[in-house]
C-alpha atoms as a PDB file:
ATOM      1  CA  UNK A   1     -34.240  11.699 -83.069  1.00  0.00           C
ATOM      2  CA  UNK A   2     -37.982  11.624 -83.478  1.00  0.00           C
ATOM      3  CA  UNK A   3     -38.488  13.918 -87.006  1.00  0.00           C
ATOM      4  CA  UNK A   4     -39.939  13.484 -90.312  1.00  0.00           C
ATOM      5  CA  UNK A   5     -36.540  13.301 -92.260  1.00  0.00           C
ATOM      6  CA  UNK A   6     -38.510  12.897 -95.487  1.00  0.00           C
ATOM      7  CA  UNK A   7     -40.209  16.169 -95.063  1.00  0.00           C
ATOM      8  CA  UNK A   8     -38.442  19.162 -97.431  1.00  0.00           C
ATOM      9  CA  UNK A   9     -37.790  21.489 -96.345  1.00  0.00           C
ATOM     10  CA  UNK A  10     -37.454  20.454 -92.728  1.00  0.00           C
ATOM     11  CA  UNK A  11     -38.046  23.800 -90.923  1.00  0.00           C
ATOM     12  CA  UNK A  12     -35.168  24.559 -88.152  1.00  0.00           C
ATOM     13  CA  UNK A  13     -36.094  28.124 -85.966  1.00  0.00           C
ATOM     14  CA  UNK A  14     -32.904  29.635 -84.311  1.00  0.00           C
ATOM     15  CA  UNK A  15     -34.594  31.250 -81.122  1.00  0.00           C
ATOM     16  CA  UNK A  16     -31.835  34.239 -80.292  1.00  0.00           C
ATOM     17  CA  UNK A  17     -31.603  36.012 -77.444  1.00  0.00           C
ATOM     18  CA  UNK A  18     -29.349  39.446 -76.732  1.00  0.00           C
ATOM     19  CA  UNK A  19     -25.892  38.774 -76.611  1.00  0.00           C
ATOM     20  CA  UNK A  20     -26.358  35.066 -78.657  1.00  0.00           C
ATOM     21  CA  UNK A  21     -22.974  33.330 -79.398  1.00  0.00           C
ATOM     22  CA  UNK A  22     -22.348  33.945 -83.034  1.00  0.00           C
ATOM     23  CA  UNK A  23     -19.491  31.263 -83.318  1.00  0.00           C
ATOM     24  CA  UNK A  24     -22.291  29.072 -82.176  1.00  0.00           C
ATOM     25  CA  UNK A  25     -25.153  30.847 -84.683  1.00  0.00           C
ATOM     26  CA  UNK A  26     -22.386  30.217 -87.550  1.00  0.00           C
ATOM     27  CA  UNK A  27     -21.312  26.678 -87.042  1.00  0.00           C
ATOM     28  CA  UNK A  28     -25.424  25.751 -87.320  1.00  0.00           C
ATOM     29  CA  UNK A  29     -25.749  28.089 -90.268  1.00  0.00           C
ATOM     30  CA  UNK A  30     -23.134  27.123 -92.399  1.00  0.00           C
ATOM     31  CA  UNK A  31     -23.741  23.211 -93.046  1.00  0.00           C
ATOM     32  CA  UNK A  32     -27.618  23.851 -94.012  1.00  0.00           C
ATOM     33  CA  UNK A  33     -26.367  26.402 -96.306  1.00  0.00           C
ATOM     34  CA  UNK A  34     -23.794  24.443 -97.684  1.00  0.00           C
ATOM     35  CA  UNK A  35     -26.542  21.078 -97.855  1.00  0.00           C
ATOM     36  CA  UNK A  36     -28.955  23.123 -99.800  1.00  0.00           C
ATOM     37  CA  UNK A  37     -26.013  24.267-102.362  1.00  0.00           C
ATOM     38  CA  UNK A  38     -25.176  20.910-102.913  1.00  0.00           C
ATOM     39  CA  UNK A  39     -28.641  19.070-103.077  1.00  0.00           C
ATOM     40  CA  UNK A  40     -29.780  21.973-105.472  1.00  0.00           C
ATOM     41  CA  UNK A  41     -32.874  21.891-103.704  1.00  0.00           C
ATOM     42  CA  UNK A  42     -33.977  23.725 -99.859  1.00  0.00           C
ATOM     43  CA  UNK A  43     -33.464  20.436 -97.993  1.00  0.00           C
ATOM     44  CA  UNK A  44     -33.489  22.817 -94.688  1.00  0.00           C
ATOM     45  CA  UNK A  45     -35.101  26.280 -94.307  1.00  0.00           C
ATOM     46  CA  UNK A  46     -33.913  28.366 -91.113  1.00  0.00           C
ATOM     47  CA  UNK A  47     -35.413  31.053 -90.044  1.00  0.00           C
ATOM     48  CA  UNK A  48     -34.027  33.063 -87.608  1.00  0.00           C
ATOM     49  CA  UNK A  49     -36.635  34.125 -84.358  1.00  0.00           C
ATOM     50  CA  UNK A  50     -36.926  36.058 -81.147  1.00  0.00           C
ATOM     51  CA  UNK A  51     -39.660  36.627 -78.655  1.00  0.00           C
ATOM     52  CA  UNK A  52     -40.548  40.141 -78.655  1.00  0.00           C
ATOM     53  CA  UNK A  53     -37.913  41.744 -80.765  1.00  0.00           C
ATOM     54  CA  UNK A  54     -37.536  42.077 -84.340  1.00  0.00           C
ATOM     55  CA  UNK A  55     -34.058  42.568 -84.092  1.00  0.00           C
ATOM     56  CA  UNK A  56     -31.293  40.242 -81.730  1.00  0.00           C
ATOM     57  CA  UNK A  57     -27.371  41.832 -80.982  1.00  0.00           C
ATOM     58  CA  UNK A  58     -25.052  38.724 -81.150  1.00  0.00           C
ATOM     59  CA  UNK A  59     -21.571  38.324 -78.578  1.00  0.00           C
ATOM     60  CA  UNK A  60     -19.379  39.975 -81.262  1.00  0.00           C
ATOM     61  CA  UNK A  61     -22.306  43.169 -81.983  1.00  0.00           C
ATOM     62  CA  UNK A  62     -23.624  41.831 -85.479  1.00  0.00           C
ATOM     63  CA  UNK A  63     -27.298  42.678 -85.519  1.00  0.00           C
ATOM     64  CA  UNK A  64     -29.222  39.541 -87.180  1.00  0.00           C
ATOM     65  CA  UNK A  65     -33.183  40.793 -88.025  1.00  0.00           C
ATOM     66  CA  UNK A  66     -35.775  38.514 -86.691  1.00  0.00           C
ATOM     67  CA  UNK A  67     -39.208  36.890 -87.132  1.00  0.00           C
ATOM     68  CA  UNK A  68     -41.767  36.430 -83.980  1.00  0.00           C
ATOM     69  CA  UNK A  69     -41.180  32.835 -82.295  1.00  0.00           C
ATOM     70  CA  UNK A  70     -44.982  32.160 -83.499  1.00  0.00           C
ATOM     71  CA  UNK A  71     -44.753  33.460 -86.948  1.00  0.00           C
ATOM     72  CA  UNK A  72     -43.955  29.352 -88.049  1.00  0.00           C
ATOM     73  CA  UNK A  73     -44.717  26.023 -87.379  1.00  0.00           C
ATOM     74  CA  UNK A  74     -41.023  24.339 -87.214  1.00  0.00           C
ATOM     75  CA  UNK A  75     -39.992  21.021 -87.012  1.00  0.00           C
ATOM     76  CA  UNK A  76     -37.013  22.149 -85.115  1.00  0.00           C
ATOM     77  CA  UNK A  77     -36.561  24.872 -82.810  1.00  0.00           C
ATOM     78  CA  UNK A  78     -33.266  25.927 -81.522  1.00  0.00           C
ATOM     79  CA  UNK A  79     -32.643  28.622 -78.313  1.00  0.00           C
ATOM     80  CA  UNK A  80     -28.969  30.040 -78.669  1.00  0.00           C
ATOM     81  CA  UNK A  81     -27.513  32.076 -75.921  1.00  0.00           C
ATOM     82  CA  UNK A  82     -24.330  33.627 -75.025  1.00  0.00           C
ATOM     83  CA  UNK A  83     -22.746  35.611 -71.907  1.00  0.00           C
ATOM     84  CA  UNK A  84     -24.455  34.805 -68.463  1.00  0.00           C
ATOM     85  CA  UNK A  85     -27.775  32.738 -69.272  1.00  0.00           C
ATOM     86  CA  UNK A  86     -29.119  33.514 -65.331  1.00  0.00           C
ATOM     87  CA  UNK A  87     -29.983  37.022 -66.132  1.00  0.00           C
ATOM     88  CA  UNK A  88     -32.089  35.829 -68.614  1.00  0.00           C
ATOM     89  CA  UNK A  89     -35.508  35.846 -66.644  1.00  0.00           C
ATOM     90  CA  UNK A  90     -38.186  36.364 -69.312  1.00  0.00           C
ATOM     91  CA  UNK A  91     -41.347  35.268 -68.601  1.00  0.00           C
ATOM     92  CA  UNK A  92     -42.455  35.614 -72.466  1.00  0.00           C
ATOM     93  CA  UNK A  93     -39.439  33.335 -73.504  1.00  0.00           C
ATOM     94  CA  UNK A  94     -40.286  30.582 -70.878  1.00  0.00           C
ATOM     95  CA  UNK A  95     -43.664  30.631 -71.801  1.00  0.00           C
ATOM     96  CA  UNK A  96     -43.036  30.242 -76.000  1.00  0.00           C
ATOM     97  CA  UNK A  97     -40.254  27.322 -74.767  1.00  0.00           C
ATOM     98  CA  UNK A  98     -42.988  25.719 -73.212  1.00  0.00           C
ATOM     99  CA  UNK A  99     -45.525  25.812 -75.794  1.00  0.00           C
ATOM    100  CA  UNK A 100     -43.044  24.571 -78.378  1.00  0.00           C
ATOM    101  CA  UNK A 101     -42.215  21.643 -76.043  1.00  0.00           C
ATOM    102  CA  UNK A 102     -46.211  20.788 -76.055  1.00  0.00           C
ATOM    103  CA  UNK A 103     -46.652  21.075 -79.670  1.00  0.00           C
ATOM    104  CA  UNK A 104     -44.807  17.987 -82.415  1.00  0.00           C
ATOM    105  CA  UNK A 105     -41.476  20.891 -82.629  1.00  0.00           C
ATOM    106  CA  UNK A 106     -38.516  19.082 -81.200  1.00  0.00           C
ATOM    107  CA  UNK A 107     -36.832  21.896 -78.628  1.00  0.00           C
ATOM    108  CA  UNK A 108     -33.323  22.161 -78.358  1.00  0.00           C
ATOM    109  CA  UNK A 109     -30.793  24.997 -76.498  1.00  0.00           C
ATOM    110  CA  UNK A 110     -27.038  25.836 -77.417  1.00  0.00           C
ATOM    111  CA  UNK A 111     -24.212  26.874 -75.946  1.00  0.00           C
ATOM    112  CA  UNK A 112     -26.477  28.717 -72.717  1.00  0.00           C
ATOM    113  CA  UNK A 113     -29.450  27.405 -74.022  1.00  0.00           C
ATOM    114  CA  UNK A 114     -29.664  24.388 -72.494  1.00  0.00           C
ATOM    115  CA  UNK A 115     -29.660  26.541 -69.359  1.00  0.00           C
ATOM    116  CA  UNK A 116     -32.945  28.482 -70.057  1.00  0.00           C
ATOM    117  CA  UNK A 117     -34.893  24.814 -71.181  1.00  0.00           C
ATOM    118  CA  UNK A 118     -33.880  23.978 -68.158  1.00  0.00           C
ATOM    119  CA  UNK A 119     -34.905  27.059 -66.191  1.00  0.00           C
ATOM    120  CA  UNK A 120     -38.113  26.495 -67.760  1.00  0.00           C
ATOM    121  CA  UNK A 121     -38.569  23.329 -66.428  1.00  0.00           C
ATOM    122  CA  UNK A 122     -38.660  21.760 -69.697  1.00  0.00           C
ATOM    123  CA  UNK A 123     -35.130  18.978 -69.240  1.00  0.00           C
ATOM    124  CA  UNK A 124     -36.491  16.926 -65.914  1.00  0.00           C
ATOM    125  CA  UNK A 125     -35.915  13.230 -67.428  1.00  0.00           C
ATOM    126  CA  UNK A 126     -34.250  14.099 -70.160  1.00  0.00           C
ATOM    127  CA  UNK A 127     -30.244  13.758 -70.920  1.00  0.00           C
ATOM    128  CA  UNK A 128     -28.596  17.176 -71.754  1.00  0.00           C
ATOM    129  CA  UNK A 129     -25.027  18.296 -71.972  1.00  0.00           C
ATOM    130  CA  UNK A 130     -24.086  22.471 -71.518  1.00  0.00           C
ATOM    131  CA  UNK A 131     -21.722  24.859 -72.235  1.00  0.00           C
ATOM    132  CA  UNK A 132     -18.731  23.232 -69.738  1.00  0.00           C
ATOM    133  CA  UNK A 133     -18.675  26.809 -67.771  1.00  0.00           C
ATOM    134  CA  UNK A 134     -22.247  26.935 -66.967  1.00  0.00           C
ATOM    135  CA  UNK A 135     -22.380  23.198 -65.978  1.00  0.00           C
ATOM    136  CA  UNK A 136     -21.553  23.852 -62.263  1.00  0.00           C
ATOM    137  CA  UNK A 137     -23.986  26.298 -61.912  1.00  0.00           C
ATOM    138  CA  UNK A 138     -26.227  24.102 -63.324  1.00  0.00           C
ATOM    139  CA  UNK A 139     -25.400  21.042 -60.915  1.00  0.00           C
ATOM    140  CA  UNK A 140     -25.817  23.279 -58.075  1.00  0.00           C
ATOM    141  CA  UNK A 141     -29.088  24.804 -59.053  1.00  0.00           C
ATOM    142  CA  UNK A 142     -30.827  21.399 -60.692  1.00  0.00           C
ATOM    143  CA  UNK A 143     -29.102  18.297 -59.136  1.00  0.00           C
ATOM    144  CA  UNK A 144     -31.289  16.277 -60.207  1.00  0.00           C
ATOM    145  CA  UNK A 145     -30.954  16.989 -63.972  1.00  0.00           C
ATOM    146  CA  UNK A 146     -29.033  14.101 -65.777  1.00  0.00           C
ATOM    147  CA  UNK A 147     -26.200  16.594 -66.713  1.00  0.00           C
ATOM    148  CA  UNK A 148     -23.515  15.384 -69.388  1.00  0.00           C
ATOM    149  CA  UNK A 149     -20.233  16.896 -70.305  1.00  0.00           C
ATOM    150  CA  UNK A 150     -20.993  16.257 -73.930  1.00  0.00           C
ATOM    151  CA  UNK A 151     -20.593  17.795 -77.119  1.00  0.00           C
ATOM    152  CA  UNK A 152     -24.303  16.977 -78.204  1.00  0.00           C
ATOM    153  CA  UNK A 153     -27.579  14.925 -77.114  1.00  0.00           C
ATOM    154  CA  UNK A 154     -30.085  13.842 -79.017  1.00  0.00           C
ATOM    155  CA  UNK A 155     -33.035  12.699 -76.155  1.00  0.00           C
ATOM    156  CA  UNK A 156     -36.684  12.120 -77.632  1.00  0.00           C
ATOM    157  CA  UNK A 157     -37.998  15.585 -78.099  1.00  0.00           C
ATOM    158  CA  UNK A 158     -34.713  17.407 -76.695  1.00  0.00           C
ATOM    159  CA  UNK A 159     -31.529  18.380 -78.112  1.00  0.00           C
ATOM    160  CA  UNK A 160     -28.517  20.379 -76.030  1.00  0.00           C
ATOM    161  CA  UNK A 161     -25.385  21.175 -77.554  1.00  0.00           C
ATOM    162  CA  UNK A 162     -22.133  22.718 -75.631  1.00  0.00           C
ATOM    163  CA  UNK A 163     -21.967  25.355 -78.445  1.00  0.00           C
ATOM    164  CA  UNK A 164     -18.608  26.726 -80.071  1.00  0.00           C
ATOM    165  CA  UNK A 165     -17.611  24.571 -82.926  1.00  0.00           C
ATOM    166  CA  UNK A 166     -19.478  21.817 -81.779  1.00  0.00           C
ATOM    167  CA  UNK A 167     -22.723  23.152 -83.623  1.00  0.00           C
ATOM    168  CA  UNK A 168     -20.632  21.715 -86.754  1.00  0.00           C
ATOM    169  CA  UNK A 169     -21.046  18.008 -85.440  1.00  0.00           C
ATOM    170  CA  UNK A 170     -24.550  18.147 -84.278  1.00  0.00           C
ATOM    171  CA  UNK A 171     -25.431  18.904 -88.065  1.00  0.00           C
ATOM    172  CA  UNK A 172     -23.338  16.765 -89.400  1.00  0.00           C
ATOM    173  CA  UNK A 173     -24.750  13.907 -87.056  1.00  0.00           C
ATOM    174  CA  UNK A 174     -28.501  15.442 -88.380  1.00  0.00           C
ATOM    175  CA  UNK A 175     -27.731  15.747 -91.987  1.00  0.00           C
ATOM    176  CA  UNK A 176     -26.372  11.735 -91.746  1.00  0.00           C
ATOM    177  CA  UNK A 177     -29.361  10.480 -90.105  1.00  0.00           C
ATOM    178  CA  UNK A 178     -31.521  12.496 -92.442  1.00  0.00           C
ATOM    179  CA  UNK A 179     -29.504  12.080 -96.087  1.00  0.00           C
ATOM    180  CA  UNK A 180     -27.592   9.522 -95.621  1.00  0.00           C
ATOM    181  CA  UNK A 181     -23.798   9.030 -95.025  1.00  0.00           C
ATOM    182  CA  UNK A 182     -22.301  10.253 -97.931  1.00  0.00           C
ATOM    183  CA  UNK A 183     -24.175  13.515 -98.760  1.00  0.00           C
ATOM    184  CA  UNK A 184     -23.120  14.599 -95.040  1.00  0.00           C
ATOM    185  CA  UNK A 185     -19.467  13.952 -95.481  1.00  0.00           C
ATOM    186  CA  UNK A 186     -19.995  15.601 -99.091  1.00  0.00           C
ATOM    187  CA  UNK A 187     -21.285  19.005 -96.978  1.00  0.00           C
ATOM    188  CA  UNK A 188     -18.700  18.221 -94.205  1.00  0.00           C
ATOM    189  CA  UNK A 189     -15.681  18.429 -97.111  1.00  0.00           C
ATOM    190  CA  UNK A 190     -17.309  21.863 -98.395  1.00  0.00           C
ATOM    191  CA  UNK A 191     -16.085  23.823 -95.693  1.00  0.00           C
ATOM    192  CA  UNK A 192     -13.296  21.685 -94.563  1.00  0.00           C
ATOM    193  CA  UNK A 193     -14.883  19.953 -91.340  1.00  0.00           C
ATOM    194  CA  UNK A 194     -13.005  16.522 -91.805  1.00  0.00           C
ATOM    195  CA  UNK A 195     -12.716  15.542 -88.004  1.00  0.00           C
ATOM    196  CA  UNK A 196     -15.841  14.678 -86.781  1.00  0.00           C
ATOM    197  CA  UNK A 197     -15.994  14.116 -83.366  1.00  0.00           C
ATOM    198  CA  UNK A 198     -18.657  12.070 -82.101  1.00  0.00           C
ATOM    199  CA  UNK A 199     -21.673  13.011 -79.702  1.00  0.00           C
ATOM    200  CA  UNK A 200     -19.834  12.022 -75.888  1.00  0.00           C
ATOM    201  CA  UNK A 201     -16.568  13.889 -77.029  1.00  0.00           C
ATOM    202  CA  UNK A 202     -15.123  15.832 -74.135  1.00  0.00           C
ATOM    203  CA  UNK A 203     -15.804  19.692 -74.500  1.00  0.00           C
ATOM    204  CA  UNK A 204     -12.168  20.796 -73.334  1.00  0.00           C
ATOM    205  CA  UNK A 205      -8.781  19.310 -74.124  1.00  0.00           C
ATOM    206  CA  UNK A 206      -7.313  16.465 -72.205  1.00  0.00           C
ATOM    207  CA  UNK A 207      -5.098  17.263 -68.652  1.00  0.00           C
ATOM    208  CA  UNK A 208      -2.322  16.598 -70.832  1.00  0.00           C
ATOM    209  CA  UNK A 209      -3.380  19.338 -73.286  1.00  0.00           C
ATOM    210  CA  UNK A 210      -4.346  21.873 -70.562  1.00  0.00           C
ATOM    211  CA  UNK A 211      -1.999  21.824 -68.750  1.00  0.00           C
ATOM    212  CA  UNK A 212       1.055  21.336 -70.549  1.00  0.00           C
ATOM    213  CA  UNK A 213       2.539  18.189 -68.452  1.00  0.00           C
ATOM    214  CA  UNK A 214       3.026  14.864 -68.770  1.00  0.00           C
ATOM    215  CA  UNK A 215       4.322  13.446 -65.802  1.00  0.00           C
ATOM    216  CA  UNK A 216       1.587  10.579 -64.822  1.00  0.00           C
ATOM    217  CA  UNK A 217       1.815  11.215 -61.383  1.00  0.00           C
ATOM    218  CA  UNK A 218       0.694  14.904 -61.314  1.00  0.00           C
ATOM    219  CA  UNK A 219      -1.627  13.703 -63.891  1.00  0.00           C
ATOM    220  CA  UNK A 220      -3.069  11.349 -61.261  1.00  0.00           C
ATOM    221  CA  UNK A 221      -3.157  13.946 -58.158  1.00  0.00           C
ATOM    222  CA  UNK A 222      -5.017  16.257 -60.674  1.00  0.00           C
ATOM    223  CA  UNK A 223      -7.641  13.918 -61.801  1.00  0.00           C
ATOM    224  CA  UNK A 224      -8.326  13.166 -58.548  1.00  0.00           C
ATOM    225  CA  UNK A 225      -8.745  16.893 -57.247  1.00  0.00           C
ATOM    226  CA  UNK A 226     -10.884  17.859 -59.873  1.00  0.00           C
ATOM    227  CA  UNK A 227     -13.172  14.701 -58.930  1.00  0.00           C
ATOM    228  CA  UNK A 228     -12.809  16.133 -55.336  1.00  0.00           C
ATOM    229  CA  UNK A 229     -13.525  19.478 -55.209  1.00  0.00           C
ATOM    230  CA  UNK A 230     -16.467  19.828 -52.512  1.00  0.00           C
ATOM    231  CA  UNK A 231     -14.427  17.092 -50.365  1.00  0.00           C
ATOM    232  CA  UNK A 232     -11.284  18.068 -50.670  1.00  0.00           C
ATOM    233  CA  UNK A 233      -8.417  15.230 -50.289  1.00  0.00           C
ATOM    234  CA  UNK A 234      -5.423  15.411 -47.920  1.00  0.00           C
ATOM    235  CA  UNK A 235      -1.500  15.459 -49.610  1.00  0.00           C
ATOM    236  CA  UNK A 236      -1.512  11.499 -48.089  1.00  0.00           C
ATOM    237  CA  UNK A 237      -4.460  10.656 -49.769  1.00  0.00           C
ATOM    238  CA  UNK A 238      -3.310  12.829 -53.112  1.00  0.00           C
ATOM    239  CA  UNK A 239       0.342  10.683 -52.981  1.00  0.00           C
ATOM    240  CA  UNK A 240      -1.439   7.422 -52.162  1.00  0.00           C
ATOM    241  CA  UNK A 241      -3.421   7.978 -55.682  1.00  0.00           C
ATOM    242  CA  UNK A 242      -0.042   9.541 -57.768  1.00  0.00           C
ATOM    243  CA  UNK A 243       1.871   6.705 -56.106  1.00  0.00           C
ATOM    244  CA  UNK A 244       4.825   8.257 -54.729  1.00  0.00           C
ATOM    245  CA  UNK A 245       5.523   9.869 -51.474  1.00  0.00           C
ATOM    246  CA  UNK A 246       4.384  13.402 -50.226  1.00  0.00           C
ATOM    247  CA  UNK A 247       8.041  14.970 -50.551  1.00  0.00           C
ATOM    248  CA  UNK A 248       8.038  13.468 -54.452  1.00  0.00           C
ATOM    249  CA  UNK A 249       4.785  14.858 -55.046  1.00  0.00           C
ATOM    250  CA  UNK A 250       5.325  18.299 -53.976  1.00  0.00           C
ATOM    251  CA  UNK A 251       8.735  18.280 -55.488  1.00  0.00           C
ATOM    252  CA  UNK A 252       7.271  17.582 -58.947  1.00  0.00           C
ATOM    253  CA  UNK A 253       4.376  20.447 -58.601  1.00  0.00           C
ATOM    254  CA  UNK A 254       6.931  22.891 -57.581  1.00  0.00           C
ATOM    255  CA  UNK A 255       9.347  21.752 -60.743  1.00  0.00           C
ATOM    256  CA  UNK A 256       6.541  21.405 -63.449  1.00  0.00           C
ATOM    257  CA  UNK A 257       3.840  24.151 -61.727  1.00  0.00           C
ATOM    258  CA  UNK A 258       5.420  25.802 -59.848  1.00  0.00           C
ATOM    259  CA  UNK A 259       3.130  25.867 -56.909  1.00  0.00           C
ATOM    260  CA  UNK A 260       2.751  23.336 -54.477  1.00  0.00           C
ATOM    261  CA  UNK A 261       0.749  20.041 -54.129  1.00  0.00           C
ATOM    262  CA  UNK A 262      -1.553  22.289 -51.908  1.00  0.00           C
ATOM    263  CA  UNK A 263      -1.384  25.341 -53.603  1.00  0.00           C
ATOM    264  CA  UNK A 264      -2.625  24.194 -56.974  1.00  0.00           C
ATOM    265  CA  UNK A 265      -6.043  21.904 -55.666  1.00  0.00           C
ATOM    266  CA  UNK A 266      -7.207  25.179 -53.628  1.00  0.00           C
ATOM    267  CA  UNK A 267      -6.340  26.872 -57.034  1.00  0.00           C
ATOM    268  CA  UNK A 268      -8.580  24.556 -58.672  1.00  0.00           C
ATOM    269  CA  UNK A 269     -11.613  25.250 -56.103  1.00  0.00           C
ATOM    270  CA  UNK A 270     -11.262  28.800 -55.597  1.00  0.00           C
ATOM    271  CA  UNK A 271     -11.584  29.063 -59.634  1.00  0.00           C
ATOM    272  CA  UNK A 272     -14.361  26.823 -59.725  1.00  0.00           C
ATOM    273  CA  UNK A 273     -15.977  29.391 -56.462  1.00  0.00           C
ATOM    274  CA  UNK A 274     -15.211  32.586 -58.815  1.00  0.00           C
ATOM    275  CA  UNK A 275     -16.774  30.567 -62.189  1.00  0.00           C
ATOM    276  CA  UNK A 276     -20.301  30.258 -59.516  1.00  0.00           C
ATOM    277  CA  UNK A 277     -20.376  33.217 -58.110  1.00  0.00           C
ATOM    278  CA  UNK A 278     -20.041  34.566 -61.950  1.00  0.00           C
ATOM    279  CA  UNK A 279     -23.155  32.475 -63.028  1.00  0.00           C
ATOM    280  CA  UNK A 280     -24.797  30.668 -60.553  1.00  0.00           C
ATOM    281  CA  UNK A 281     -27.159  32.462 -57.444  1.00  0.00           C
ATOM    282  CA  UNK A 282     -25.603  30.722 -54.879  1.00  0.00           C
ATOM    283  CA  UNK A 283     -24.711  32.335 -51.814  1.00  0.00           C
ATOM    284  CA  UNK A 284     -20.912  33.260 -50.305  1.00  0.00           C
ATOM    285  CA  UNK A 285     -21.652  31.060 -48.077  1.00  0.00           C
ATOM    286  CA  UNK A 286     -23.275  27.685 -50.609  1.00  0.00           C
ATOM    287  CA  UNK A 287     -20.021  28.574 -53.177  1.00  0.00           C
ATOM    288  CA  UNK A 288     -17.936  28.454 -49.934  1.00  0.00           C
ATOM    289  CA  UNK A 289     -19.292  24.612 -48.616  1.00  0.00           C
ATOM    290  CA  UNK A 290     -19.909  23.238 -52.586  1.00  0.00           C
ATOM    291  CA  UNK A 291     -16.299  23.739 -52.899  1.00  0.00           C
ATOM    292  CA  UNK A 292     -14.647  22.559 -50.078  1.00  0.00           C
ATOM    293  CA  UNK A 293     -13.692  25.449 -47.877  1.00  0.00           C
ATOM    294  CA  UNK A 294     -14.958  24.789 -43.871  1.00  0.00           C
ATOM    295  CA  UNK A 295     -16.777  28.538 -43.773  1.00  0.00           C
ATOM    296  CA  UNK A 296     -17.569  31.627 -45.174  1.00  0.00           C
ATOM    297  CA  UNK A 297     -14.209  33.730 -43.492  1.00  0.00           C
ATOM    298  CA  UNK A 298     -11.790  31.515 -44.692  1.00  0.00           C
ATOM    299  CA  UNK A 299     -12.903  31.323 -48.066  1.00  0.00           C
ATOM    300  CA  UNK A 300     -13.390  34.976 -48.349  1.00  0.00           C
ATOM    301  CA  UNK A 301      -9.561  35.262 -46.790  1.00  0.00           C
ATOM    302  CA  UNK A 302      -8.298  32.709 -49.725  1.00  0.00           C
ATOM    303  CA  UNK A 303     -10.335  34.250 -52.246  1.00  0.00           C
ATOM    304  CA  UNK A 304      -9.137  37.414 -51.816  1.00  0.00           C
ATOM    305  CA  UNK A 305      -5.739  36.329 -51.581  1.00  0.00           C
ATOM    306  CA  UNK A 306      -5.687  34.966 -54.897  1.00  0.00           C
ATOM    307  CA  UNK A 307      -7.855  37.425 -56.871  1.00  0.00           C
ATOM    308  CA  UNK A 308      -7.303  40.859 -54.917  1.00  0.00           C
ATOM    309  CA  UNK A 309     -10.824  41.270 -53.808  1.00  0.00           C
ATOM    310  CA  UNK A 310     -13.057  39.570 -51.777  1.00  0.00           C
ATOM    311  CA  UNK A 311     -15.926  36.847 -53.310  1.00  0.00           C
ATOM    312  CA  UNK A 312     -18.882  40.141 -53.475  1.00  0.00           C
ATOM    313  CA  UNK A 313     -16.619  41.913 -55.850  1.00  0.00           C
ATOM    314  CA  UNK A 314     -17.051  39.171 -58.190  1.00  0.00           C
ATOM    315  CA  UNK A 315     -21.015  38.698 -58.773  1.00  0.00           C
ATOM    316  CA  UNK A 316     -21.696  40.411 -62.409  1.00  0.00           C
END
């Protein structure tokens, strides 16, 4: 990461917008106050920003006062967003992103944020990671954006982060590289963040985890339908990769899941279709073909089926 470690304080904006995730705010919050505590000394300053606002609403209705996004030169500037990042269309936001991005500030989004850096056309080139449920609409709106499933990226002049808790190991990876080993495990220990998971963790707990099975041969059939959602496999080709036959494999969904082979994948995609048509601006008909169904009336006919209303109900 390109910054003058050296420099004290090193100056770190948090660029809110309405409706910000506060678990996210916290988890960036807490470690510089807790390194400044223990150095004795303002190793960090943050001061909290907005564009046009002197007051920002978090997700949970704190109210968090606020600076103008050019009221500082910062070393670091951070955009943390919440809730449904598309809606965010502000032309005065885009435009200070931007102008940060030109100037020596590195420019970084969290949880959502990475969405709007990349709505400003400010991630082409660079390696990013997102909050996991606004990576599809992502992937269908930029393809060509080098998308992770990360925790946290570092990249040049960029830095994305999936949000949550992992805020906690982004600063802990920050603090390191700018104090040293030691003092960040020393700030780490303060609040009782011993498990530090490192920057390519996955953002969501293993198959195992999730779904509460351990049978390596649904394992394998599920794998393999979430890596084939917009071409969906057949049953053969699902048995061929859990190795055992079709019978077996639909005997062991019903007994563990409850649903068959069948059931379950166009489970999988029709989720996937509601999470798009939630926060993406795809049409019926895009979210119908990016996840496997053959056309708009059959998709709208399973949709409905499983969620009691038809895809149009859904957009927010």
């Amino acid at each position: 990461m390109d910054s003058n470690s050296k420099k004290n304080p090193y100056s770190i904006g948090l660029l809110l917008t309405e409706g910000f995730a506060l678990m996210s705010y916290a988890s960036l919050v807490e470690p510089i106050r807790a390194a400044n505590l223990l150095a004795g000394k303002e190793l960090y300053k943050i001061t909290d920003i907005a564009v046009q606002s002197s007051r920002i609403k978090s997700s949970s209705g704190a109210i968090i006062p606020t600076k103008d996004a050019t009221s500082d030169v910062f070393d670091l500037v951070l955009v943390i967003t919440g809730g449904d990042p598309k809606k965010i269309e502000s032309t005065a936001l885009f435009d200070t992103l931007r102008r940060l991005s030109r100037s020596k500030t590195i420019v970084g989004g969290i949880s959502g944020g990475p969405y709007l850096l990349a709505a400003a056309g400010l991630m082409h080139g660079y390696r990013m990671t997102v909050h996991w449920e606004h990576a599809p609409a992502m992937q269908e709106r930029w393809p060509e954006l080098l998308l992770e499933r990360s925790l946290y990226i570092f990249d040049r002049k960029r830095v994305t982060c999936a949000g949550g808790t992992a805020p906690l190991d982004l600063m802990h990876s920050l603090i390191t590289e700018h104090h040293g080993h030691s003092f960040a495990r020393k700030v780490s220990d303060w609040f009782m963040h011993t498990d530090f998971r490192p920057a390519a963790g996955p953002q969501r707990a293993g198959l195992v985890e999730r779904i509460g099975v351990t049978d390596q041969a649904i394992l394998n059939a599920i794998e393999a339908m979430e890596n084939h959602i917009s071409d969906p496999l057949n049953l053969q080709d699902l048995s061929r990769i859990a190795q055992v036959g079709e019978r077996q494999l639909n005997r062991l969904f019903k007994n563990k899941l409850n649903i068959s082979t069948m059931g379950y994948y166009r489970g999988l995609r029709l989720d996937l279709a509601q999470n798009l048509l939630r926060n993406s601006s795809l049409s019926v008909t895009e979210i119908s073909l990016a996840t496997g169904f053959s056309g708009s009336a059959h998709f709208s006919s399973c949709y409905s089926q499983k969620f009691g209303g038809p895809p149009s109900s859904q957009r927010r």
